[in-house]
Protein backbone atom coordinates (compact mmCIF):
# COMPACT_ATOMS: atom_id res chain seq x y z
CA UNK A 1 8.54 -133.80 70.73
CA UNK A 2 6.34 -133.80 73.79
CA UNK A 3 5.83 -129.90 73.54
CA UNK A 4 4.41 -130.40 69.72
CA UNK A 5 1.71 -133.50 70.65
CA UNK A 6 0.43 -130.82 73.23
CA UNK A 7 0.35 -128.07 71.33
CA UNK A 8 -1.18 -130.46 69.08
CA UNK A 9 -3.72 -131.80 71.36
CA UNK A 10 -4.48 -127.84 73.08
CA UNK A 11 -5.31 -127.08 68.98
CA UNK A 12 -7.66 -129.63 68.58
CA UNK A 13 -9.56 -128.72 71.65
CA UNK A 14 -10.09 -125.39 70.25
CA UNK A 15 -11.99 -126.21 67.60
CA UNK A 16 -15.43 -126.26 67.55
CA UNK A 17 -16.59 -129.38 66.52
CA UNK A 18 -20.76 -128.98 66.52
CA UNK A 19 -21.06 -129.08 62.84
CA UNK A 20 -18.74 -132.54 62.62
CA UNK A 21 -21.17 -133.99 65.51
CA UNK A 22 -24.47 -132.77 63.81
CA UNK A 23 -23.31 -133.69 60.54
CA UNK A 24 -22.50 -137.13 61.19
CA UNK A 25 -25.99 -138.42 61.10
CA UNK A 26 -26.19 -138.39 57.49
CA UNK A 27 -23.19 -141.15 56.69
CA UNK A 28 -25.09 -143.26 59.80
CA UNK A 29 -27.96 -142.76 57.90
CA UNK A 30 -26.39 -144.33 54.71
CA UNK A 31 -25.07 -146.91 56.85
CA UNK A 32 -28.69 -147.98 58.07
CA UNK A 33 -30.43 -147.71 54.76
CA UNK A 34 -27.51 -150.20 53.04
CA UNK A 35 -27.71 -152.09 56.57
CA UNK A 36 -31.78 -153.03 55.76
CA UNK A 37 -30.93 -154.21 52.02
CA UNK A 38 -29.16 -157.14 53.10
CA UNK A 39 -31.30 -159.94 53.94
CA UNK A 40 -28.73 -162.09 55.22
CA UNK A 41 -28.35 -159.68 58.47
CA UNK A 42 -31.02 -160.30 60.62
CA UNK A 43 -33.70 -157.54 62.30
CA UNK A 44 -32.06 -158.00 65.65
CA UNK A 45 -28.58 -156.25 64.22
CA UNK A 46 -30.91 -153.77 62.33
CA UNK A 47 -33.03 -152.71 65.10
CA UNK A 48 -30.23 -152.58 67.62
CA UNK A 49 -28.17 -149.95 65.00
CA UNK A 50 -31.29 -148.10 64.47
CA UNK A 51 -31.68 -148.09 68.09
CA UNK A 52 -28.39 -146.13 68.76
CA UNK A 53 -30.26 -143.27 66.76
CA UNK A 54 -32.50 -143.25 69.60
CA UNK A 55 -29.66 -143.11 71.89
CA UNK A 56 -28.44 -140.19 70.19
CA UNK A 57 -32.01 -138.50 70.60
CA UNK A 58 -32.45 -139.27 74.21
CA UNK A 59 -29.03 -137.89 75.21
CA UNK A 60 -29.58 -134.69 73.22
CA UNK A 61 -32.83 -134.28 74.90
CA UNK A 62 -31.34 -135.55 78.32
CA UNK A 63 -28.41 -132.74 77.94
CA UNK A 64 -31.00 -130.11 76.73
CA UNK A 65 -33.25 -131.28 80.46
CA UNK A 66 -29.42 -130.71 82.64
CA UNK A 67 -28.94 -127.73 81.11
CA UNK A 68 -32.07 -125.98 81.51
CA UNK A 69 -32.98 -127.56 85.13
CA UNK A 70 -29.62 -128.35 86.66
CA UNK A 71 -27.62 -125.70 84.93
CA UNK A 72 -24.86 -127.96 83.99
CA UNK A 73 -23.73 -130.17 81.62
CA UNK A 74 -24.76 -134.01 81.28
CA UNK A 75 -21.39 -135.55 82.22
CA UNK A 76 -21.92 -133.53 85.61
CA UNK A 77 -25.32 -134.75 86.62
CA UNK A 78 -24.52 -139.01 87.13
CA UNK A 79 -27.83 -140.42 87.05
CA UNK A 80 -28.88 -138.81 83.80
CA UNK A 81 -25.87 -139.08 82.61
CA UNK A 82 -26.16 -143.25 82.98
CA UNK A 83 -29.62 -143.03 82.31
CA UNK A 84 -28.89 -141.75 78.77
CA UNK A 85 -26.17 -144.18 78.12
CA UNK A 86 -28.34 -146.99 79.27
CA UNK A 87 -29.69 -146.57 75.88
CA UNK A 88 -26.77 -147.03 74.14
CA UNK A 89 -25.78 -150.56 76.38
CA UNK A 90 -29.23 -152.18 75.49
CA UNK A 91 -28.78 -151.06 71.92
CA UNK A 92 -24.83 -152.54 71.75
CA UNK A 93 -26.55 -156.09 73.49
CA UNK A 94 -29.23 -156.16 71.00
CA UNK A 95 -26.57 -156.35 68.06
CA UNK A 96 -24.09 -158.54 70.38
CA UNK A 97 -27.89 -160.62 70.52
CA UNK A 98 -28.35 -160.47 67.16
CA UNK A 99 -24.44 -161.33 65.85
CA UNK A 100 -24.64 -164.25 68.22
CA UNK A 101 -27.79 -165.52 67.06
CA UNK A 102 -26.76 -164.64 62.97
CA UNK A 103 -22.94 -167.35 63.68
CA UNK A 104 -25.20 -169.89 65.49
CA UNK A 105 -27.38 -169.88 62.11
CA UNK A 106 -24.82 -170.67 59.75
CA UNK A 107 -23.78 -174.01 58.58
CA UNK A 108 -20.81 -175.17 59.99
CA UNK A 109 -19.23 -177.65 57.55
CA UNK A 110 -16.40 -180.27 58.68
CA UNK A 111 -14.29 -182.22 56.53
């Protein structure tokens, strides 16, 4: 059983999963347009979901900057590596902001 899951795992590592990566953006993209016809959802959750777009963007042009001056990947080179995914962490607290802020707005009703 153990031999199988690895063999498993060493498969999936083989593949080349580029297109799966790049093509992703389009179902986000749905996501974000249905995301900004609700009105009940408030800009803080919008903006801080569009802003993990421009996470994605800065770490692809973060790894593009390792490569070409450091000659290695991102994951290798630490402080570009947490600058990039200090992106992500303000965009995650600007939806934990804006969830927070959408349950304090409602009504609670006791009986």
């Amino acid at each position: 059983m153990n031999d199988i899951f690895i063999k498993f795992i060493e498969k999936l590592a083989s593949i080349d999963n580029t297109f799966l990566f790049a093509s992703s953006i389009f179902p986000y993209a749905i996501f974000l347009f249905y995301l900004y016809k609700i009105k009940s959802i408030n800009n803080f959750v919008k903006t801080g979901f569009s802003l993990t777009v421009l996470f994605v963007l800065i770490t692809i042009l973060v790894s593009i900057i390792t490569l070409n001056y450091y000659n290695k990947t991102l994951v290798e080179v630490d402080f570009l590596h947490g600058l990039a995914e200090s992106f992500l962490t303000i965009s995650d607290f600007v939806i934990l902001f804006g969830f927070i802020k959408l349950l304090n707005s409602l009504e609670v009703n006791n009986s």
